[in-house]
Protein backbone atom coordinates (compact mmCIF):
# COMPACT_ATOMS: atom_id res chain seq x y z
CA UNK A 1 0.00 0.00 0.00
CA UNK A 2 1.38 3.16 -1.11
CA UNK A 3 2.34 5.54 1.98
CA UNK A 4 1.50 9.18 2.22
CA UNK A 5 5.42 9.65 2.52
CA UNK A 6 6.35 7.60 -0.15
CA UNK A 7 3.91 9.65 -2.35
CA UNK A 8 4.98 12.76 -1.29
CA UNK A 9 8.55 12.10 -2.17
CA UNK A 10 6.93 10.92 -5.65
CA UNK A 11 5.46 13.89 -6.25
CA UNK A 12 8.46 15.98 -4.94
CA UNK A 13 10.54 13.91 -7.48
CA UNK A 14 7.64 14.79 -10.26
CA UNK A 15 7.69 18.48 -9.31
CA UNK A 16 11.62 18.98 -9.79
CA UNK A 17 11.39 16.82 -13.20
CA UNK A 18 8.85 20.02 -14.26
CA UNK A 19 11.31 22.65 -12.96
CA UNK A 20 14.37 21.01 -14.90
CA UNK A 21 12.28 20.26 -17.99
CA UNK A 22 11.11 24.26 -17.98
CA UNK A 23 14.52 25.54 -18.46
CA UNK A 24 15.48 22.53 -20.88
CA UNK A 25 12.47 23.10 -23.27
CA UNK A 26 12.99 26.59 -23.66
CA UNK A 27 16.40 25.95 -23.99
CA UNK A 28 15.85 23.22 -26.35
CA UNK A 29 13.67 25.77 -28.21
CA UNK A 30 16.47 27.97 -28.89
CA UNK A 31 19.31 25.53 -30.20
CA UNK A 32 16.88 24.03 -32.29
CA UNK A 33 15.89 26.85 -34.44
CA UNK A 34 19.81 26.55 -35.82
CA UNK A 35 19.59 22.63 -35.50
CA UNK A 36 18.17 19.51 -37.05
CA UNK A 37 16.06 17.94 -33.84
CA UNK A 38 16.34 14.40 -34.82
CA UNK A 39 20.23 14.74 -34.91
CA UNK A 40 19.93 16.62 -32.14
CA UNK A 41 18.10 14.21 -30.23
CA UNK A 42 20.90 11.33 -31.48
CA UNK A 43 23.69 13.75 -29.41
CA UNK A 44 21.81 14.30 -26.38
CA UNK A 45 21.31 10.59 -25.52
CA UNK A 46 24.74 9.34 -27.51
CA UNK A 47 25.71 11.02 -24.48
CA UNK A 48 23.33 10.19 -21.43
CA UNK A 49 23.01 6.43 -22.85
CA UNK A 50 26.75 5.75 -21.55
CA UNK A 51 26.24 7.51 -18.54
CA UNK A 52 23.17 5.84 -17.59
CA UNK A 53 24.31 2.41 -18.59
CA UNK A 54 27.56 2.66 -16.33
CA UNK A 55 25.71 4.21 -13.36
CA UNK A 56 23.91 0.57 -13.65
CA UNK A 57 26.63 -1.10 -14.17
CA UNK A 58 28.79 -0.12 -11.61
CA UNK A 59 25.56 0.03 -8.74
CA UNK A 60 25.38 -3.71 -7.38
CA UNK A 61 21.74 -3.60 -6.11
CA UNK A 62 20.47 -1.81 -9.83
CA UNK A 63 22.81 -4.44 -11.55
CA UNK A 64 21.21 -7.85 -9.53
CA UNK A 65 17.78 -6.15 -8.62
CA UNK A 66 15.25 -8.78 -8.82
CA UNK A 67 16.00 -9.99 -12.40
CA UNK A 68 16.07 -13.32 -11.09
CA UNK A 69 12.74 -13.86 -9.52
CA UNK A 70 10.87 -12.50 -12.26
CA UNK A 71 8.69 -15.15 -13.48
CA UNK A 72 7.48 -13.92 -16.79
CA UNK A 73 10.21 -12.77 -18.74
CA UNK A 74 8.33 -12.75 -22.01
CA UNK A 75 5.99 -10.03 -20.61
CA UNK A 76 8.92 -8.39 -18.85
CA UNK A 77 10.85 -8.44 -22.28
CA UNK A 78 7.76 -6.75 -24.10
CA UNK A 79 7.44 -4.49 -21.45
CA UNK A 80 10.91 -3.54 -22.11
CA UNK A 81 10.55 -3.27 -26.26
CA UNK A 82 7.43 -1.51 -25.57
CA UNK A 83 9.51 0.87 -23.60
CA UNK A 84 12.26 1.48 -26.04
CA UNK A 85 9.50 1.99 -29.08
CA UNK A 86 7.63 4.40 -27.04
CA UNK A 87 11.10 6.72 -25.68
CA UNK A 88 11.95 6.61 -29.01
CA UNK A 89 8.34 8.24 -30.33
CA UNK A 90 8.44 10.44 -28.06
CA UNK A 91 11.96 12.33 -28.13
CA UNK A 92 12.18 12.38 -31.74
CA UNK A 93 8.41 13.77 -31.46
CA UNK A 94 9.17 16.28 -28.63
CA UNK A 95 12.16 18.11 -30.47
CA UNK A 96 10.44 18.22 -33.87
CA UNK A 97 7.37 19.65 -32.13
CA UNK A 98 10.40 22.58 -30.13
CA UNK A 99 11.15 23.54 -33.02
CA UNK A 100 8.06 25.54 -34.03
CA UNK A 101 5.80 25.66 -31.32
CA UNK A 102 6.31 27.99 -28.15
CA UNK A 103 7.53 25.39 -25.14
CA UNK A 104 4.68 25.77 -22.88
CA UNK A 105 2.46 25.06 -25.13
CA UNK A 106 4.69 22.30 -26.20
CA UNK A 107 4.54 21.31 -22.86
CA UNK A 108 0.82 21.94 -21.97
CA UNK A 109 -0.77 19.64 -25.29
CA UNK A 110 1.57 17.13 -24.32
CA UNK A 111 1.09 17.04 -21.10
CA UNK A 112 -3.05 16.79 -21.48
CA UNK A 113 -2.87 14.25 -24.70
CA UNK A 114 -0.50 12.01 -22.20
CA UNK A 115 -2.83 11.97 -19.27
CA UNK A 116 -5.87 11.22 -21.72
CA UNK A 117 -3.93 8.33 -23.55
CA UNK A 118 -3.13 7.04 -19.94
CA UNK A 119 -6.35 6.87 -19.03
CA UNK A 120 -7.31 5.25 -22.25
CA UNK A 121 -4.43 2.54 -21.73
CA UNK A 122 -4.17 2.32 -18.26
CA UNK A 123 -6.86 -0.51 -17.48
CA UNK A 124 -5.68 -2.60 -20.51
CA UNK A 125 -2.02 -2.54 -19.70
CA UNK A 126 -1.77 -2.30 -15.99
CA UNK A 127 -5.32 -3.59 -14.93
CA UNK A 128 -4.75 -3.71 -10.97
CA UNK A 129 -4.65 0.21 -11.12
CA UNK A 130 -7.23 1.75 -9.76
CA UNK A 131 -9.08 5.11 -10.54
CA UNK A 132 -11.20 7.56 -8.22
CA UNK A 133 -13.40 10.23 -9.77
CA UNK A 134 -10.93 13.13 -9.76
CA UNK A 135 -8.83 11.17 -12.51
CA UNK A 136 -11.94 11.46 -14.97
CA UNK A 137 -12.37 15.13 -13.94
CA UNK A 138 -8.78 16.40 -14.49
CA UNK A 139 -8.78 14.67 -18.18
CA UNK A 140 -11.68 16.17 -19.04
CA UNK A 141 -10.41 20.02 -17.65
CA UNK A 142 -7.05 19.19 -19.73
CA UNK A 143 -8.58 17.92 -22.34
CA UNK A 144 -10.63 21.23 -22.64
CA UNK A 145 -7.41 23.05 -21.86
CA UNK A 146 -5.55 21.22 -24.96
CA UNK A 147 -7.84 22.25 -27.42
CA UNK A 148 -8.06 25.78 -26.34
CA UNK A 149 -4.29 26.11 -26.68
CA UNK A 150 -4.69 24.24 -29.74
CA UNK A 151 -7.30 26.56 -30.89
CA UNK A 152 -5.45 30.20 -30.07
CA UNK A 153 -1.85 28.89 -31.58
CA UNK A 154 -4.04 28.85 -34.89
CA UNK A 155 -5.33 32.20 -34.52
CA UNK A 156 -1.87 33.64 -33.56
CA UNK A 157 -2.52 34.31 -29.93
CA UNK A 158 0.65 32.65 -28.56
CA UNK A 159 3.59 34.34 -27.44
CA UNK A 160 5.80 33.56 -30.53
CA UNK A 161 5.99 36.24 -32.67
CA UNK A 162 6.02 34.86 -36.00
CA UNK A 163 2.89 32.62 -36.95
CA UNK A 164 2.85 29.30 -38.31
CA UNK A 165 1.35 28.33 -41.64
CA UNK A 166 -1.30 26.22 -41.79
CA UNK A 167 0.95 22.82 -42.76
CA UNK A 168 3.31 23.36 -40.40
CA UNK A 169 0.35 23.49 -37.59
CA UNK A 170 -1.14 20.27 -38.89
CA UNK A 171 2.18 18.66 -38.64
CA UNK A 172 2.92 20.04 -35.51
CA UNK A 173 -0.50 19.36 -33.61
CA UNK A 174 -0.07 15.43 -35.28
CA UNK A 175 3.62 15.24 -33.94
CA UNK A 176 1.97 16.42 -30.55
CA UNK A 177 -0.40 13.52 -30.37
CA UNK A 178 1.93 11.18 -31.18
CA UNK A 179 4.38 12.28 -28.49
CA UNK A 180 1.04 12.06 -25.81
CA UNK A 181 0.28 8.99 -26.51
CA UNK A 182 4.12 7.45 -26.55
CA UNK A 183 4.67 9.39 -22.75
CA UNK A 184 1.33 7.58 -21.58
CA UNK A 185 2.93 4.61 -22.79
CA UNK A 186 6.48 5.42 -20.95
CA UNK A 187 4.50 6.18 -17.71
CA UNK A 188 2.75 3.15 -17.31
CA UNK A 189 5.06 0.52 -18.91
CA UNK A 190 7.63 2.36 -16.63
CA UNK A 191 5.24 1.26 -13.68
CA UNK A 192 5.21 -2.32 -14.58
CA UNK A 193 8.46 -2.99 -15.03
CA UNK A 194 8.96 -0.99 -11.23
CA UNK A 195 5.99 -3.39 -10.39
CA UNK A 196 9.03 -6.39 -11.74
CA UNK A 197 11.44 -5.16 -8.86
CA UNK A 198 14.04 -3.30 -11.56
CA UNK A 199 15.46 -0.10 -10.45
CA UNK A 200 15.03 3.37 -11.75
CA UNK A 201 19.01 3.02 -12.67
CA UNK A 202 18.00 -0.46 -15.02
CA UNK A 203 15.02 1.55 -16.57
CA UNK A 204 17.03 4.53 -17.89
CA UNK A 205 19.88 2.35 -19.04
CA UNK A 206 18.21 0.17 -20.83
CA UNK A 207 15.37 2.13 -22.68
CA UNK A 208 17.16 4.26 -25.57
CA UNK A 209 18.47 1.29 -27.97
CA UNK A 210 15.93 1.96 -30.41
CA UNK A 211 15.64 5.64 -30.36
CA UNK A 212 19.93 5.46 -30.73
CA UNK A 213 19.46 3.24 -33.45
CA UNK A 214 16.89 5.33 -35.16
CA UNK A 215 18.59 8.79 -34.51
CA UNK A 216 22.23 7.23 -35.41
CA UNK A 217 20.92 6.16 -39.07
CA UNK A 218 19.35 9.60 -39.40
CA UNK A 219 22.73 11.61 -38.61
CA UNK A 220 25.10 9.69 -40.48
CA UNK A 221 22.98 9.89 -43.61
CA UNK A 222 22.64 13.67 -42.29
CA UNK A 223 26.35 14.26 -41.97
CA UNK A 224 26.28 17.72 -42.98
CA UNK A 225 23.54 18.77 -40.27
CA UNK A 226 25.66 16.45 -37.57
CA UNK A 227 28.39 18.47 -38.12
CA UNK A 228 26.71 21.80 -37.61
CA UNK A 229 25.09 20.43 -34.19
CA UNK A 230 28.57 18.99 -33.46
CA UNK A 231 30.09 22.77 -33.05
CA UNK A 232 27.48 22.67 -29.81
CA UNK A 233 28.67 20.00 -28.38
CA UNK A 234 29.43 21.57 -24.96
CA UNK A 235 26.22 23.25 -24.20
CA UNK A 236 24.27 19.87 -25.66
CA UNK A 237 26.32 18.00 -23.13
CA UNK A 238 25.09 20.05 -20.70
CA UNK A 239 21.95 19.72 -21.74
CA UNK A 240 22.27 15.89 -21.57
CA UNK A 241 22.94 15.79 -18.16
CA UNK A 242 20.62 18.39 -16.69
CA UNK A 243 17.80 17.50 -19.09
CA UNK A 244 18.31 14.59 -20.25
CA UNK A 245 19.90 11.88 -17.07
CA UNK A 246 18.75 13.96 -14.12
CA UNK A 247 15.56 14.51 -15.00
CA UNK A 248 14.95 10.88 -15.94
CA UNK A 249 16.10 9.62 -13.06
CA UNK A 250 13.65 11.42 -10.67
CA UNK A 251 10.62 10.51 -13.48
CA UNK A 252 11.41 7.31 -12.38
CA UNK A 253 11.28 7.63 -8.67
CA UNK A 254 8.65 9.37 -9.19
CA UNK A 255 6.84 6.87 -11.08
CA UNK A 256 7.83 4.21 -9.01
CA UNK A 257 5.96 6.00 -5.68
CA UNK A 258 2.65 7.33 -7.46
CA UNK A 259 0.24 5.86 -9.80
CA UNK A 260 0.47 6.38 -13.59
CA UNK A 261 -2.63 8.77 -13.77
CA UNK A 262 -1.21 10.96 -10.94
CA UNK A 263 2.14 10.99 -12.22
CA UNK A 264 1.27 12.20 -15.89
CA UNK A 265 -1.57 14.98 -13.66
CA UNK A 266 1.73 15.95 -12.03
CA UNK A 267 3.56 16.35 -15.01
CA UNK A 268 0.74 18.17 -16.94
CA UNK A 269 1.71 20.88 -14.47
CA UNK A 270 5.36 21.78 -16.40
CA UNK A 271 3.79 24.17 -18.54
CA UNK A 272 3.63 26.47 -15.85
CA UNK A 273 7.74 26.18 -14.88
CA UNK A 274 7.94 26.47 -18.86
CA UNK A 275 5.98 29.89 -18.72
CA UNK A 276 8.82 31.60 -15.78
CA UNK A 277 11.17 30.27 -18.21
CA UNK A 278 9.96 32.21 -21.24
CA UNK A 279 11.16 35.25 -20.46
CA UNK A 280 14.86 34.34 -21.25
CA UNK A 281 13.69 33.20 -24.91
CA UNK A 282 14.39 36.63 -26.96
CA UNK A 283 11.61 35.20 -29.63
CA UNK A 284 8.92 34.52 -27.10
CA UNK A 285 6.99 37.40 -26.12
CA UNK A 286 4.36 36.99 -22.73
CA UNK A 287 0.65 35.94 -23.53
CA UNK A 288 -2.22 35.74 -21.57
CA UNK A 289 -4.07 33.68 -23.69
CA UNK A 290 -1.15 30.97 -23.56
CA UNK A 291 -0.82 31.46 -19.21
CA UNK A 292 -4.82 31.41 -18.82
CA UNK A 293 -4.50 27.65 -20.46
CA UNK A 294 -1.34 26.57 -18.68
CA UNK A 295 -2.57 27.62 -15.32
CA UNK A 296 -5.82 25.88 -16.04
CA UNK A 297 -4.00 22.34 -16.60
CA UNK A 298 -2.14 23.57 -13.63
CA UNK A 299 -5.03 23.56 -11.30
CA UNK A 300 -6.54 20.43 -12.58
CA UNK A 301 -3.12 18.82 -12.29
CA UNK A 302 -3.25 19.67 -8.43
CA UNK A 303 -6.80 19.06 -7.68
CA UNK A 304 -5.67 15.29 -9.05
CA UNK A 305 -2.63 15.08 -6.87
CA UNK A 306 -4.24 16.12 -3.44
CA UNK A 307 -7.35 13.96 -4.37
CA UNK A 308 -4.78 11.05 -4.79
CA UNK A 309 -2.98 12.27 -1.38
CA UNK A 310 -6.28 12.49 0.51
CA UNK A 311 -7.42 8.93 -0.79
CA UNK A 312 -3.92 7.51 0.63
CA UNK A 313 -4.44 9.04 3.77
CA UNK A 314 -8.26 7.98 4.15
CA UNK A 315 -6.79 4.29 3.73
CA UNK A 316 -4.25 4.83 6.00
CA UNK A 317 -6.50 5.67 8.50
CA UNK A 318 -8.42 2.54 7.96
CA UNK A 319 -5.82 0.10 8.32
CA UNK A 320 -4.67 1.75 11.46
CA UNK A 321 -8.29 1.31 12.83
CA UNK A 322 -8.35 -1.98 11.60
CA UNK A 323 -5.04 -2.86 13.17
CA UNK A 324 -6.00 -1.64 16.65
CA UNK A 325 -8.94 -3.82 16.70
């Protein structure tokens, strides 16, 4: 039974992946109006990947974990493939999406399509999960809330200053979905294979093979863009490890402590980190139209969480009744 500490430190690891992911997608946003995102994305984790994977190597309890008692290892495997299809989807997704949308609302339509698709997918791939009435409401809210921002980003009421044509937006809004749908499918395939026993360390090193693979092709058949992102090597390593392994890592203690639906309601708040962020982006101007949306996924992200936290503490308060009997 989850513990109201154990969530808390869940949703304290959830909150700080939305702070570092605010300063990396507007970041992001900037490098990638001189770069080619998909090579892009093939630097960022030809870096972390190595990282990751020797941080698991060289940690004895990620390394052993509980590989050993796990009885079905053709699920676990799928679960794993699953995993590496769906990163993959949704980084390549994610940058192409940076490069011509402003990041919160990036962020926002993400955000809301991922906590939809989750609740979509959630009873078919993890059935034991189990949702309360405040899960329905905060999909609906974001929902609304996606196609708002959808709707003013059309009609040139965001804070970038030059508009998007019409194809661009299509593309754009179809990338979007795509990337929703493949976090949904990171969050709770992330939860199952923490349900296995694996550790947060095993997850992140072993969940970019296909995404390198695709990427890598892409670059060296792009050599000419590879070499133009190569001259930003040092602030892309940066990048790697302050958006890229960090950030990871605490998605996955995060995920680990809360349920998938809460977890992608927690992260449906980064639009607002995204937002104090903005104002270092010289192409971004401030909108009111693009804040009144974030801060309304915002709310509904919150209202989820503490419905979550007060549910954990109303069955905490049970079993301690129980036990006393």
């Amino acid at each position: 039974m989850n513990t109201t500490r154990t969530f808390l430190m869940g949703i304290s690891a959830l909150l700080l992946v939305n702070a570092l992911d605010g300063a990396k997608e507007v970041y992001f946003g900037i490098i990638l109006q001189k770069l080619d995102s998909t090579v892009v994305a093939f630097i960022l984790f030809a870096i972390a990947w190595p990282i990751c994977f020797l941080l698991h190597v060289t940690n004895l309890k990620s390394r052993n974990g509980k590989l050993q008692s796990i009885k079905n290892r053709k699920q676990f495997h799928l679960l794993l493939l699953t995993l590496n299809f769906s990163s993959a989807a949704l980084w390549i997704a994610f940058t192409f999406s940076l490069k011509w949308f402003e990041p919160a609302i990036v962020s926002a339509l993400i955000g809301g399509i991922g906590i939809i698709a989750t609740l979509t997918l959630i009873k078919f791939i993890r059935p034991s999960t189990t949702l309360i009435r405040a899960d329905y409401i905060a999909t609906i809210i974001i929902a609304i809330a996606s196609i708002y921002l959808a709707w003013i980003s059309i009609n040139g009421h965001t804070a970038l200053e030059e508009e998007l044509d019409s194809l661009q937006a299509r593309e754009s809004y179809f990338v979007m979905i795509i990337c929703g749908i493949a976090m949904a499918l990171v969050s709770i395939t992330s939860k199952r294979l923490a349900d296995h026993g694996v550790s947060s360390l095993f997850i992140c090193a072993h969940r970019f093979y296909i995404l390198l693979v695709i990427t890598g092709a892409y670059s060296l058949y792009n050599q000419i863009e590879l070499a133009k992102a190569l001259e930003y090597i040092i602030p892309l390593f940066w990048l790697s490890i302050f958006g890229v392994i960090l950030p990871f890592y605490l998605l996955q203690e995060g995920i680990k402590r809360c349920e998938p639906v809460t977890t992608q309601a927690v992260l449906a708040a980064a639009p607002l980190f995204t937002v104090a962020f903005q104002s270092f982006d010289s192409r971004l101007e401030f909108s009111e139209f693009s804040l009144a949306g974030v801060v309304i996924i915002c709310l509904a992200a919150a209202h989820n969480s503490h419905s979550h936290l007060k549910q954990i503490k109303n069955e905490e308060t049970k079993y301690q009744i129980r036990g006393n009997r």
